[in-house]
C-alpha atoms as a PDB file:
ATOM      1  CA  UNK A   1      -0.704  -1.778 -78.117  1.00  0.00           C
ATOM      2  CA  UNK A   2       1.924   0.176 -75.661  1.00  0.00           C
ATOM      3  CA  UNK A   3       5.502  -0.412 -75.919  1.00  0.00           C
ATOM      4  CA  UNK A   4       7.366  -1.939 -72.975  1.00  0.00           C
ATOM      5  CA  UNK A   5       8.946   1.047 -72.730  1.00  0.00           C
ATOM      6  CA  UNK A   6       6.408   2.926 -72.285  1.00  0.00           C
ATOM      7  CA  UNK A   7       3.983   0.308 -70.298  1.00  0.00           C
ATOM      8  CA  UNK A   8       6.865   0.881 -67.941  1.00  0.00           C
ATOM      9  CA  UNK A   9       6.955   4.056 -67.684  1.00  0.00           C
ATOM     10  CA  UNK A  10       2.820   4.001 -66.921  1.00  0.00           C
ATOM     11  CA  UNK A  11       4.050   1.975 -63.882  1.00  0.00           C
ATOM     12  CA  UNK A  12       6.067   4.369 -62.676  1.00  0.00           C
ATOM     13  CA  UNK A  13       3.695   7.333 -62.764  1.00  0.00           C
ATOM     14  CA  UNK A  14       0.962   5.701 -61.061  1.00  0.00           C
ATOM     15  CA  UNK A  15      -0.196   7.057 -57.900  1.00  0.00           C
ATOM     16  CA  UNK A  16       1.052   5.513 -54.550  1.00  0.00           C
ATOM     17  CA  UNK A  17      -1.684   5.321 -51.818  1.00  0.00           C
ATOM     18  CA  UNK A  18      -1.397   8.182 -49.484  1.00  0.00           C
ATOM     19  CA  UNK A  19      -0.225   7.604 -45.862  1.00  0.00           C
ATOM     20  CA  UNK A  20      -3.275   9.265 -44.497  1.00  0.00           C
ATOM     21  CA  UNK A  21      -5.966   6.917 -46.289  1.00  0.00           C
ATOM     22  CA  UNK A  22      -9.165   5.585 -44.169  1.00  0.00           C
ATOM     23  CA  UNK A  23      -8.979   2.828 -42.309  1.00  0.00           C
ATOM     24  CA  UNK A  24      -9.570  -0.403 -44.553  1.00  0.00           C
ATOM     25  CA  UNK A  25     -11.850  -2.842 -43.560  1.00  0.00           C
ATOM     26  CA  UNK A  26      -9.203  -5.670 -42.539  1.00  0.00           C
ATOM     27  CA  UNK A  27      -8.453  -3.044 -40.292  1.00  0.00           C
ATOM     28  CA  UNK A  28     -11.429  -2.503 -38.623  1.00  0.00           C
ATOM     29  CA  UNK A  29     -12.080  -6.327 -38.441  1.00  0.00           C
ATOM     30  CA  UNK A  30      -8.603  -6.477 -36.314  1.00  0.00           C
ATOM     31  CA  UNK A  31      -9.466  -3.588 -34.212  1.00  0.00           C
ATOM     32  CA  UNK A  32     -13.192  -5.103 -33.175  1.00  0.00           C
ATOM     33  CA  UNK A  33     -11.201  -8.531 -32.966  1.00  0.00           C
ATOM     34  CA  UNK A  34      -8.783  -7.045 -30.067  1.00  0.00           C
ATOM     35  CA  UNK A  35     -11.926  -5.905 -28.472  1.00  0.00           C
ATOM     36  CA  UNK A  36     -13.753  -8.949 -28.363  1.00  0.00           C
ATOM     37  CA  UNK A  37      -9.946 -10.501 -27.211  1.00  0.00           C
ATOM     38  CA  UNK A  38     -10.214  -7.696 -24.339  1.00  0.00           C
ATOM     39  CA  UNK A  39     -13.581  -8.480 -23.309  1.00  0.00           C
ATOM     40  CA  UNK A  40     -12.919 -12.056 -22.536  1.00  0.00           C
ATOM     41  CA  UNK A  41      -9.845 -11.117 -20.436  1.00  0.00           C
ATOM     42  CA  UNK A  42      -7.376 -12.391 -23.380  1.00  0.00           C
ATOM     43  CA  UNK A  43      -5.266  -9.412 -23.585  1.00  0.00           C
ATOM     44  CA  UNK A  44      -1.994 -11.038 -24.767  1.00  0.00           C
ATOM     45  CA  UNK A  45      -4.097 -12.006 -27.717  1.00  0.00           C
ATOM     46  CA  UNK A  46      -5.506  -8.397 -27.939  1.00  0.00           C
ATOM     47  CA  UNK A  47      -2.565  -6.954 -28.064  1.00  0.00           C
ATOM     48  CA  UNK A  48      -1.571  -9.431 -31.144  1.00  0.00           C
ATOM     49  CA  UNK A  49      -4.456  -7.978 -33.075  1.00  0.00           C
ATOM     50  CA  UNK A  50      -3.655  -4.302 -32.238  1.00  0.00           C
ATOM     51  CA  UNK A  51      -0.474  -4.639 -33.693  1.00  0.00           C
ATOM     52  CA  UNK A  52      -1.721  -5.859 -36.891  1.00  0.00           C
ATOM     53  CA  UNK A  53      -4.615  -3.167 -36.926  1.00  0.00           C
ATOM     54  CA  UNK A  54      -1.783  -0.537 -36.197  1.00  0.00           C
ATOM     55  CA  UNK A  55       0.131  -1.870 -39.166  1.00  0.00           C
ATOM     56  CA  UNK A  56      -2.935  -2.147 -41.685  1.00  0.00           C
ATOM     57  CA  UNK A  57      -4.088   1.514 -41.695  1.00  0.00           C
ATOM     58  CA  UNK A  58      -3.078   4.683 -42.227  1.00  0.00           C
ATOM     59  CA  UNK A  59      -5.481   7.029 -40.647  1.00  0.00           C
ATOM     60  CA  UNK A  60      -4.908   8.787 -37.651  1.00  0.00           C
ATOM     61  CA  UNK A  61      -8.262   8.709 -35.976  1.00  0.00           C
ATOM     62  CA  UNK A  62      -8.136   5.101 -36.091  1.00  0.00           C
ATOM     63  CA  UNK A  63      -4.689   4.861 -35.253  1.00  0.00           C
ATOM     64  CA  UNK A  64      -5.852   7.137 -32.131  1.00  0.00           C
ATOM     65  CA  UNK A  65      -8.189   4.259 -30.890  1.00  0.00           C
ATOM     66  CA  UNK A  66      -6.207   1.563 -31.698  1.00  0.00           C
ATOM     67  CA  UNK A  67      -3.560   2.672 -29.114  1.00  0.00           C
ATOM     68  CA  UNK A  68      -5.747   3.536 -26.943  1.00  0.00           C
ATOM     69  CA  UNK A  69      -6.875   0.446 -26.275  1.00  0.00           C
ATOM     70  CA  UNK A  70      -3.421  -1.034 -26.718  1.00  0.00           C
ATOM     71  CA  UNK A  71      -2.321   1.276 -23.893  1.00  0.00           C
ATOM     72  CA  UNK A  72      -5.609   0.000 -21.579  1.00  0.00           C
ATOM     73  CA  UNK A  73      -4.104  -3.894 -21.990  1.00  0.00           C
ATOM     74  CA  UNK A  74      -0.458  -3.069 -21.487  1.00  0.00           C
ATOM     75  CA  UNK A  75      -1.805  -1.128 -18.396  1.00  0.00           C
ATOM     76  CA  UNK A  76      -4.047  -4.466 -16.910  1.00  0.00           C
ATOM     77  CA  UNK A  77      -1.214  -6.746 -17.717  1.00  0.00           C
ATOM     78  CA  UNK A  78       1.183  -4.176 -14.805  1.00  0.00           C
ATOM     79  CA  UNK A  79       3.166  -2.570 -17.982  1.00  0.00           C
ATOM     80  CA  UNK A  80       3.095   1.464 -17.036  1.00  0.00           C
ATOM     81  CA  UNK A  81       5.795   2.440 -18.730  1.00  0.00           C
ATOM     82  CA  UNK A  82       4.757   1.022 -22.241  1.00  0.00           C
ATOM     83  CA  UNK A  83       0.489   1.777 -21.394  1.00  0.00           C
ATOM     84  CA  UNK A  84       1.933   5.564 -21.195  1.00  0.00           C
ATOM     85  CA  UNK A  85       4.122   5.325 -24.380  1.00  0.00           C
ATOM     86  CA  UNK A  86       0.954   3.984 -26.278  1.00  0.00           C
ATOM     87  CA  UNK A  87      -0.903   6.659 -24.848  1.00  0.00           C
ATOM     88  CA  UNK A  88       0.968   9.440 -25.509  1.00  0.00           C
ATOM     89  CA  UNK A  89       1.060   7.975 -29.198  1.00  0.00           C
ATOM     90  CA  UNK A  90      -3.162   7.759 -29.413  1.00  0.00           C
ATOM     91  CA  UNK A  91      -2.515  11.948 -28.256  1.00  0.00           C
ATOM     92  CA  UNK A  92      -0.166  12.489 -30.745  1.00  0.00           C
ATOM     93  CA  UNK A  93      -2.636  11.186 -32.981  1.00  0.00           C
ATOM     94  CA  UNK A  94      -5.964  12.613 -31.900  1.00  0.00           C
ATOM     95  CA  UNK A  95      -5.741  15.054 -28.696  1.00  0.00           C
ATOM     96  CA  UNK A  96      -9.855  14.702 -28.226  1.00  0.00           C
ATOM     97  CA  UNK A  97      -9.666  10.408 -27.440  1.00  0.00           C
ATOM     98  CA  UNK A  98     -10.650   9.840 -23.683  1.00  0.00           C
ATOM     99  CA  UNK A  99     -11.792   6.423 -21.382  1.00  0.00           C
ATOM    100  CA  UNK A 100     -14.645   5.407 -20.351  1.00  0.00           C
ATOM    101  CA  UNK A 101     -14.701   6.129 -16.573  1.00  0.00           C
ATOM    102  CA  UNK A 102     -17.415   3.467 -15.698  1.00  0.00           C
ATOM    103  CA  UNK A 103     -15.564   0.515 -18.106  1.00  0.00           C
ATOM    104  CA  UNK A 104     -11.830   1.264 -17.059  1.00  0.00           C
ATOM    105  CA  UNK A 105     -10.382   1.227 -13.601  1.00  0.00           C
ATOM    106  CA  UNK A 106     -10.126   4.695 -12.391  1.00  0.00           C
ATOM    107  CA  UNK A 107      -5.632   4.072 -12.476  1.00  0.00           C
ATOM    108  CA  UNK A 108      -5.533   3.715 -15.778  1.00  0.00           C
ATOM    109  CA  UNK A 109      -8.125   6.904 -16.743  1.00  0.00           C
ATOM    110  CA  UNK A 110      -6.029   8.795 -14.469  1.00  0.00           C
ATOM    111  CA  UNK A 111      -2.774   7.410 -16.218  1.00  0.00           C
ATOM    112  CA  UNK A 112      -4.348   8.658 -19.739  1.00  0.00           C
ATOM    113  CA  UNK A 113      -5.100  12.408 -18.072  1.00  0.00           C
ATOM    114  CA  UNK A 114      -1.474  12.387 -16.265  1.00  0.00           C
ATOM    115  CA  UNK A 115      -0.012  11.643 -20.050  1.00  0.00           C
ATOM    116  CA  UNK A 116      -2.302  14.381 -21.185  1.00  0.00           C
ATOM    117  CA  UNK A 117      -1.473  17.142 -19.195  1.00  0.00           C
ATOM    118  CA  UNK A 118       2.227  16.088 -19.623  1.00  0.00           C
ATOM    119  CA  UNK A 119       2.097  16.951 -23.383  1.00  0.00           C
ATOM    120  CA  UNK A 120       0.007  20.097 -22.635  1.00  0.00           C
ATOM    121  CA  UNK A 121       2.717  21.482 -20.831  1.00  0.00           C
ATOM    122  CA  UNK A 122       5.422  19.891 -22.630  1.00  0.00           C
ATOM    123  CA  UNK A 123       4.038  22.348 -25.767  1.00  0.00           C
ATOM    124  CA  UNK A 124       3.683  25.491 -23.405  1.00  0.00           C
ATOM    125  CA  UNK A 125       7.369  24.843 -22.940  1.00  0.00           C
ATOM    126  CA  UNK A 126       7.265  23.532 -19.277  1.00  0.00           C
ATOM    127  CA  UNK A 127       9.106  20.762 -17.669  1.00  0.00           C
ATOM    128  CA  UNK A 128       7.055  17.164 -17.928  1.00  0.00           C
ATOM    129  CA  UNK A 129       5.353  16.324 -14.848  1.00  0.00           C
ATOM    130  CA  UNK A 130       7.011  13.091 -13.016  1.00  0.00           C
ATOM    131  CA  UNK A 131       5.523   9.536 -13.971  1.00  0.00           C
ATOM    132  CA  UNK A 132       2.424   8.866 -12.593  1.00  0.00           C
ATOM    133  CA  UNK A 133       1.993   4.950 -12.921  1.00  0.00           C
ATOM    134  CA  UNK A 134      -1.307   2.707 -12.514  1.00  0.00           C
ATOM    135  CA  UNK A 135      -0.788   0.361  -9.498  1.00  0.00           C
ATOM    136  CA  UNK A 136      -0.548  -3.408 -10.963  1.00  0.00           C
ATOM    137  CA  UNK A 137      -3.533  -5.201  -9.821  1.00  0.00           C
ATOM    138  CA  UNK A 138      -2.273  -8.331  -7.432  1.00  0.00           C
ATOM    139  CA  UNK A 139      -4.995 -10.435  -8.905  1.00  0.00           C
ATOM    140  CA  UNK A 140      -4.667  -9.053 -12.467  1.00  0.00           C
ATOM    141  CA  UNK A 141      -5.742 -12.168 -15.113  1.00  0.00           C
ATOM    142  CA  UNK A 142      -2.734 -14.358 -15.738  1.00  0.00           C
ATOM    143  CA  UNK A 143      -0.945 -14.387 -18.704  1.00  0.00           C
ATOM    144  CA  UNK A 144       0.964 -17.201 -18.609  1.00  0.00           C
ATOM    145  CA  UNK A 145      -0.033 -20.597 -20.130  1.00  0.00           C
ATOM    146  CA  UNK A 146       2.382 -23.111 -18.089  1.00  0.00           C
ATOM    147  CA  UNK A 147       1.562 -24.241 -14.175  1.00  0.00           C
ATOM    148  CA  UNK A 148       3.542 -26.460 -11.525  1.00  0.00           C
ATOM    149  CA  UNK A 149       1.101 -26.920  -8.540  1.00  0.00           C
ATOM    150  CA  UNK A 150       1.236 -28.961  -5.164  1.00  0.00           C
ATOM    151  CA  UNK A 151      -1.710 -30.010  -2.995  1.00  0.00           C
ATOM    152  CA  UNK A 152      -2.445 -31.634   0.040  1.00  0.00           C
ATOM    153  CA  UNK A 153      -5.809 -33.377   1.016  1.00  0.00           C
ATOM    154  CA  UNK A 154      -8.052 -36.300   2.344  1.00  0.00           C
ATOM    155  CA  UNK A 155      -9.739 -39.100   0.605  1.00  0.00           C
ATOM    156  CA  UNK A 156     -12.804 -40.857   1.915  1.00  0.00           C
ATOM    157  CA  UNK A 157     -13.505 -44.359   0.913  1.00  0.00           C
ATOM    158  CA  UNK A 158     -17.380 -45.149  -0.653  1.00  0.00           C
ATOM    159  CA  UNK A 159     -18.900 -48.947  -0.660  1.00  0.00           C
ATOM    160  CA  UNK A 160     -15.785 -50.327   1.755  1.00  0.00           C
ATOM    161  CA  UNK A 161     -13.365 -48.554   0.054  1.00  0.00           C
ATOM    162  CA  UNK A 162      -9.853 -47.411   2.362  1.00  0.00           C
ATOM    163  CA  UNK A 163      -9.191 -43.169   2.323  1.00  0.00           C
ATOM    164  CA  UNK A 164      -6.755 -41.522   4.143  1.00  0.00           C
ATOM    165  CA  UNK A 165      -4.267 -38.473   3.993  1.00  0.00           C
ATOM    166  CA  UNK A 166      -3.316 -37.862   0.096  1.00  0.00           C
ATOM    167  CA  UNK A 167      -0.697 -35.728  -1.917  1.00  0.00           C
ATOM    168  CA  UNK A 168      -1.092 -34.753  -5.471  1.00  0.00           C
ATOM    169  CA  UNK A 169       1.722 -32.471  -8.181  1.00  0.00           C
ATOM    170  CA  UNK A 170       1.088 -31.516 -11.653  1.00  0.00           C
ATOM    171  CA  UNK A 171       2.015 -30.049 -13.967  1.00  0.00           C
ATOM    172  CA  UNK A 172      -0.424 -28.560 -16.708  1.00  0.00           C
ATOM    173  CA  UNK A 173      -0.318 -26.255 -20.024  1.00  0.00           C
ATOM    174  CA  UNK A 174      -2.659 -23.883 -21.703  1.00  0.00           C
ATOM    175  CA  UNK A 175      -3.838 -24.161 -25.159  1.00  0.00           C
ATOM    176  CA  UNK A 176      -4.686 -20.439 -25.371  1.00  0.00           C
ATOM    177  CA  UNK A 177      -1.714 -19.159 -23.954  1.00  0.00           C
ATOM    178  CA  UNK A 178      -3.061 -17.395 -21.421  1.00  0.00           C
ATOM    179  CA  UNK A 179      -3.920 -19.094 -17.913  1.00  0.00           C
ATOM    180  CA  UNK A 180      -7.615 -19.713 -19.039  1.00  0.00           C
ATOM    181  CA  UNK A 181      -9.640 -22.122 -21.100  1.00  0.00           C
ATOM    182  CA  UNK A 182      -8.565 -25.325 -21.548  1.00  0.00           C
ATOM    183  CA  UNK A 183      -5.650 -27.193 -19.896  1.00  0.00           C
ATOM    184  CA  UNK A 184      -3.577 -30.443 -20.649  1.00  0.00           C
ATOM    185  CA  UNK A 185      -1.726 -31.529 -17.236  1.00  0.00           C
ATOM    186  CA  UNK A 186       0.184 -34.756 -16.240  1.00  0.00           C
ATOM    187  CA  UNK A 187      -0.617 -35.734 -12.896  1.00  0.00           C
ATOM    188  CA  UNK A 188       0.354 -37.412 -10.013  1.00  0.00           C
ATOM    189  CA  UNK A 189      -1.231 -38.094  -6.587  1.00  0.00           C
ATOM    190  CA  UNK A 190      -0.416 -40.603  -3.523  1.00  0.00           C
ATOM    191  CA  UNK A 191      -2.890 -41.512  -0.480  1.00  0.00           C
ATOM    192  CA  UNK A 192      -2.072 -43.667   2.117  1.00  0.00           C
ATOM    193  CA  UNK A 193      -4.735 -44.830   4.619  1.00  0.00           C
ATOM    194  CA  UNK A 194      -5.298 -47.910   7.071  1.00  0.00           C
ATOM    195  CA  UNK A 195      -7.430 -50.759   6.325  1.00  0.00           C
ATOM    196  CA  UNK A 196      -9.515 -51.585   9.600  1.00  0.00           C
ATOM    197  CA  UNK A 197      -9.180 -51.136  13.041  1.00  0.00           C
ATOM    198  CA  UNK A 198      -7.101 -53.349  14.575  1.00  0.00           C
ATOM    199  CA  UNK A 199      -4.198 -53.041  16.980  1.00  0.00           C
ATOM    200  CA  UNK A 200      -1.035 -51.367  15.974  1.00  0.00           C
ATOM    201  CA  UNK A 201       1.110 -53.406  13.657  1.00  0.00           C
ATOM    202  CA  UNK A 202      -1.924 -55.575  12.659  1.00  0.00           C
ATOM    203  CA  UNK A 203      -4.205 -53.211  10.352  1.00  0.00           C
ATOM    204  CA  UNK A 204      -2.702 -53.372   7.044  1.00  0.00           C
ATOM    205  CA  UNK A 205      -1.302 -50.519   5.598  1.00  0.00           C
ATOM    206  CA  UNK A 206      -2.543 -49.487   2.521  1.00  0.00           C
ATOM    207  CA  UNK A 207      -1.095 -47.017  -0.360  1.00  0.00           C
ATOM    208  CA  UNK A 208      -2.771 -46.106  -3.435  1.00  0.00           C
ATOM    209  CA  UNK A 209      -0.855 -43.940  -6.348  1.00  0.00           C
ATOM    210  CA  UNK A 210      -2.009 -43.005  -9.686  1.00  0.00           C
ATOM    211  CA  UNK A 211      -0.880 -40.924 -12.599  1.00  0.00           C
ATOM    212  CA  UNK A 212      -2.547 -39.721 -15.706  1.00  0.00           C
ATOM    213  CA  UNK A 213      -3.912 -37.362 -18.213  1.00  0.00           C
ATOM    214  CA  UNK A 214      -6.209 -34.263 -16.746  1.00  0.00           C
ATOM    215  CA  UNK A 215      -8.127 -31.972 -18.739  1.00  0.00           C
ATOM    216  CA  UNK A 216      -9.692 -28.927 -17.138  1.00  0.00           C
ATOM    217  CA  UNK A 217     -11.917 -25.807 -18.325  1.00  0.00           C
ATOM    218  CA  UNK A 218     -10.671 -22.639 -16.484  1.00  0.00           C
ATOM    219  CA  UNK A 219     -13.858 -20.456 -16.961  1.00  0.00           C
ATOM    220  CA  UNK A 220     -12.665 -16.557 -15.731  1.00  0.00           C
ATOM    221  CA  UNK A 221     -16.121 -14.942 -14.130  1.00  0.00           C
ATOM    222  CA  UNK A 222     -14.583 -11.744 -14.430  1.00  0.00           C
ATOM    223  CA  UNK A 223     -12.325 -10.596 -17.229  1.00  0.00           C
ATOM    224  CA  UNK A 224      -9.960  -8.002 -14.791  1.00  0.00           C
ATOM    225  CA  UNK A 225      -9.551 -10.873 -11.758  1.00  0.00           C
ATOM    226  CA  UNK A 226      -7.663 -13.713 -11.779  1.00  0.00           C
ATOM    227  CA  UNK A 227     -10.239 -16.144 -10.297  1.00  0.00           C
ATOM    228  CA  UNK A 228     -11.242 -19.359 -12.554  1.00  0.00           C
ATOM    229  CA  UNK A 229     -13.487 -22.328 -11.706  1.00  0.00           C
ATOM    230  CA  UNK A 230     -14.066 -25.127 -13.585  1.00  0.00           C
ATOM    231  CA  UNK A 231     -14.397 -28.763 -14.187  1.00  0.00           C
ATOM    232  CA  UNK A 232     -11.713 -31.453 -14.720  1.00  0.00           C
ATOM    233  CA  UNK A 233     -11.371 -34.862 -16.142  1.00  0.00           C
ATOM    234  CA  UNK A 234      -8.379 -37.426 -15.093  1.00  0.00           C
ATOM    235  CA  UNK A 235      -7.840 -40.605 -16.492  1.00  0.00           C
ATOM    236  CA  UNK A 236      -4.874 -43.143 -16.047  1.00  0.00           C
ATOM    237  CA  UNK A 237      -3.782 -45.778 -13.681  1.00  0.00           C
ATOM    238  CA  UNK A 238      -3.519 -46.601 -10.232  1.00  0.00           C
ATOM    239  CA  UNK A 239      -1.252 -49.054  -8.377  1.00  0.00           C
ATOM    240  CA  UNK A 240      -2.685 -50.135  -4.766  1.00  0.00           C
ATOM    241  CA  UNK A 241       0.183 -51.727  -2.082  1.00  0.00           C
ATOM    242  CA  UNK A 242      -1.832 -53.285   1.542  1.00  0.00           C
ATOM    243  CA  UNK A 243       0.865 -54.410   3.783  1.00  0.00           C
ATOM    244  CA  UNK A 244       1.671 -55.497   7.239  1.00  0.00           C
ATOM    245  CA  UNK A 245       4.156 -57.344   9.268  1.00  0.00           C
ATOM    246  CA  UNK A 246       5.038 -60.296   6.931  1.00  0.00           C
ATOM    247  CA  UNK A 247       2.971 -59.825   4.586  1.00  0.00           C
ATOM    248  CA  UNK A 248       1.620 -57.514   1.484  1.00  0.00           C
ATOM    249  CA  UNK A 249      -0.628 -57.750  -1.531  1.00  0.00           C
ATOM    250  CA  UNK A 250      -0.569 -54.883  -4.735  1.00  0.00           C
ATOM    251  CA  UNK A 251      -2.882 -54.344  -7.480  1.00  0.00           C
ATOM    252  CA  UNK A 252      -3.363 -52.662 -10.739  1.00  0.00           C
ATOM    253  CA  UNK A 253      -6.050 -50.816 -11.786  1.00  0.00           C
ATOM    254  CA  UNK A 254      -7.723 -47.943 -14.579  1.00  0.00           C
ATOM    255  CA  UNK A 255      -8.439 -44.919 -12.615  1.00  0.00           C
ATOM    256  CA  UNK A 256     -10.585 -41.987 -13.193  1.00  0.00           C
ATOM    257  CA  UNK A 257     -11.287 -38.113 -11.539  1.00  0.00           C
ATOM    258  CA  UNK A 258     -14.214 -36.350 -12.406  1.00  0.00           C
ATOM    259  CA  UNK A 259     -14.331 -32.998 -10.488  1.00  0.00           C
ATOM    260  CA  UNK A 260     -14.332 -29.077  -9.751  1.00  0.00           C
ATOM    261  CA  UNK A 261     -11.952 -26.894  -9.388  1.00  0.00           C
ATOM    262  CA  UNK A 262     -11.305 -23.075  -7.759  1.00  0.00           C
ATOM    263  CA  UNK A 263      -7.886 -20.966  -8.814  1.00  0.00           C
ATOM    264  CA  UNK A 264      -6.272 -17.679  -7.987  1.00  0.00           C
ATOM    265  CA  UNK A 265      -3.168 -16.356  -9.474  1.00  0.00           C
ATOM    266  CA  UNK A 266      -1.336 -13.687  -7.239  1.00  0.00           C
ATOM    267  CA  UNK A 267       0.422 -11.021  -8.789  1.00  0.00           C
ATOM    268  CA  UNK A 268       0.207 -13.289 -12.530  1.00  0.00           C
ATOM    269  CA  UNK A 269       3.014 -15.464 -10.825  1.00  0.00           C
ATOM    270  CA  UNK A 270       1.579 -17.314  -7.742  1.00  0.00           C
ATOM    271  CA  UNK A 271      -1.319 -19.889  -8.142  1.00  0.00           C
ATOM    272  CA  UNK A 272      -3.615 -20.922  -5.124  1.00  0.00           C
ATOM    273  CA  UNK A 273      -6.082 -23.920  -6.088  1.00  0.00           C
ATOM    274  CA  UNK A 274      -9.388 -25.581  -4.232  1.00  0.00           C
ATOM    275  CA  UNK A 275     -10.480 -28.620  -5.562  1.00  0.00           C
ATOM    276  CA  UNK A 276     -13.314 -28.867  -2.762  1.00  0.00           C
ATOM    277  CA  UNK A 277     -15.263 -31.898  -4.888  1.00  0.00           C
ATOM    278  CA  UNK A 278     -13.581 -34.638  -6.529  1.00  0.00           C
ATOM    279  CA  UNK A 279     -14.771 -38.958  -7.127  1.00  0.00           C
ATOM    280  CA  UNK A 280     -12.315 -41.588  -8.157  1.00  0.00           C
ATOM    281  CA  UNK A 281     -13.226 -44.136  -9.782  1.00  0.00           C
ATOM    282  CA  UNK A 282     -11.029 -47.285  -9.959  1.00  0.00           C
ATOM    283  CA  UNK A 283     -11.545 -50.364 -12.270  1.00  0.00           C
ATOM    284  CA  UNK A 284      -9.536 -53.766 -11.824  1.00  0.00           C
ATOM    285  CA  UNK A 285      -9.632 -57.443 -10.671  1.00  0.00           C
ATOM    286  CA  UNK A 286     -10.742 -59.061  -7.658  1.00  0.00           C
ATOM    287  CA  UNK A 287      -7.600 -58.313  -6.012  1.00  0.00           C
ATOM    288  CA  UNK A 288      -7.905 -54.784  -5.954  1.00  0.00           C
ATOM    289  CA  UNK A 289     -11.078 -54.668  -3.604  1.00  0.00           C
ATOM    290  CA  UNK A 290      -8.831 -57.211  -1.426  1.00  0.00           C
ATOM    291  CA  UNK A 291      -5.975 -54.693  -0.973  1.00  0.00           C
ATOM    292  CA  UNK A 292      -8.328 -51.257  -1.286  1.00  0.00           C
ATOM    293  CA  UNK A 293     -11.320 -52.354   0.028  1.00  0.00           C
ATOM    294  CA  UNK A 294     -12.861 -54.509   2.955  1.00  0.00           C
ATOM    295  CA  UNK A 295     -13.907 -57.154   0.588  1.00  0.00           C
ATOM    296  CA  UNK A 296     -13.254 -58.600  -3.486  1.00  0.00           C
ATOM    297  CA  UNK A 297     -15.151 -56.151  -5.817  1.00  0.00           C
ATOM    298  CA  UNK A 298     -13.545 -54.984  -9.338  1.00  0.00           C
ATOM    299  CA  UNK A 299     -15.230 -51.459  -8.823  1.00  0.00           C
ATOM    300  CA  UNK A 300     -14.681 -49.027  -5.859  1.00  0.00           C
ATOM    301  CA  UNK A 301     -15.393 -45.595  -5.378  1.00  0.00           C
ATOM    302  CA  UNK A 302     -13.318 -42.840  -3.124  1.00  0.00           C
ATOM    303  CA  UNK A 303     -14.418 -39.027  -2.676  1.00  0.00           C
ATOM    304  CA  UNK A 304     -11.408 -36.251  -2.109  1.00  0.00           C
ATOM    305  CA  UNK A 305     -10.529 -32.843  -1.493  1.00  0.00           C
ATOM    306  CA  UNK A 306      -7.832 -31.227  -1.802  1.00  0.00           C
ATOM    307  CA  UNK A 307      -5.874 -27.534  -1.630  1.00  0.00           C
ATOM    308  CA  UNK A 308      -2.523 -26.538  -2.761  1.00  0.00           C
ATOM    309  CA  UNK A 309      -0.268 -24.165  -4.383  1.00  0.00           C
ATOM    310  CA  UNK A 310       1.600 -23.760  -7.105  1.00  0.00           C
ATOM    311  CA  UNK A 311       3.281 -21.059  -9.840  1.00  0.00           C
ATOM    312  CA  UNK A 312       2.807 -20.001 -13.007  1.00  0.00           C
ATOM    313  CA  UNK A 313       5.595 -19.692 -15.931  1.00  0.00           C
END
């Protein structure tokens, strides 16, 4: 049985593992993990896994490609200066690693051959060439998970129901941390319409607000735009006000929104949004088909559009 002493010094002796060592599999999981991140347009999240690839190997071939594509997301997300300092680094590592011209925007190959032929001169002893930067894409896929959004629209009454001009705000959040896949917003909207058609002062007046939960599903049909559609689900309550001269009546009710929804982010700071389809449905007592509608009913029905904008934080 060995000593402590010299169990010790067996520790000591042992070989470390060398710096060069193939890349482990964790790695390689991490690296095809940014990929599949890049593919679907998450690039924040693909850069996340890069740097744990980077950190998890040792091997400068696969070092090479994971900067590579590091320097391919930092250059979609408008980020020239770091894309060419993660380029130069893939280089560094293996001179051979190239883009593939018909997956990557013609900027950013060009941005990889600029950094290139900088080092190739750079060793011949010349002076670097000036910075030759990618042009950030104005409808590059947005990054960032919080929105604030205005709107302005119509609503048309179903079964009796009163529409009129309507305003809506929200203000929503992003799960995924990136300005796609599932959103959690509150929001607010006001309409305010005219019951009838009657002389002036004698048509009532009528003003509908609600506020609520909305969940949406930003699908991105291209992973290098910044255009998402998808459907969205309100739910919450509504408070309906009919007045005129002398007189008014209110009512509460449960409100819901089923609809679609059309986005585009400008320059991954400026949101534009279409909601060309949307039905409310609103649930209460007797009185709320008295003040909403041209009769008593517990159930009405209202179609709406609407089109705003809005930023992204």
């Amino acid at each position: 049985m060995l000593s402590p002493r010299l169990l010790a010094l067996a520790l000591l002796l042992a070989p470390l593992p060398a710096r060069g060592e193939p890349s482990s599999a964790p790695a390689d999981r991490l690296l095809r993990e940014a990929r599949g991140h890049y593919d679907m347009g998450r690039f924040e999240a693909s850069l996340r896994s890069l740097e744990l690839a980077e950190r998890a190997s040792g091997d400068e071939a696969f070092l090479a490609q994971v900067r590579l594509q590091r320097g391919v997301s930092l250059a979609i997300l408008g980020k020239p200066a770091e894309a060419r300092q993660a380029f130069a680094l893939a280089l560094r590592s293996d001179p051979s690693v190239s883009l593939d011209r018909g997956r990557v925007k013609p900027a950013i190959v060009g941005l990889l051959e600029a950094v290139r032929a900088e080092q190739g001169r750079g060793a011949r002893g010349a002076a670097p060439a000036a910075e030759v930067a990618p042009e950030a894409s104005v409808v590059r896929p947005g990054t960032r998970p919080f929105a604030a959004a205005l709107a302005v629209g119509g609503a048309a009454g179903l079964r009796g129901a009163v529409g009129g001009f309507a305003l809506s705000q929200e203000l929503g959040y992003h799960v995924s941390r990136s300005a796609r896949g599932l959103a959690i917003a509150l929001a607010a909207s006001e309409s305010f319409g005219q019951k009838g058609d009657g002389p002036a002062g004698t048509a009532p007046r009528v003003s509908l607000y609600l506020v609520g939960a909305k969940l949406a599903w930003d699908l991105q049909p291209s992973a290098r735009a910044s255009f998402y559609l998808g459907p969205l689900v309100q739910v919450g309550l509504a408070y309906a006000l009919s007045a005129v001269v002398g007189a008014s009546e209110s009512a509460l009710a449960l409100a819901a929104r089923v609809g679609l929804e059309a986005k585009l982010i400008l320059e991954d700071r400026f949101l534009l949004c279409l909601r060309p389809l949307g039905l409310d449905l609103l649930v209460g007592g007797e009185s709320l088909g008295r003040v909403l509608g041209e009769s008593a009913g517990t159930v009405l029905l209202r179609l709406d559009v609407a089109v705003g904008a809005g930023v992204i934080f």
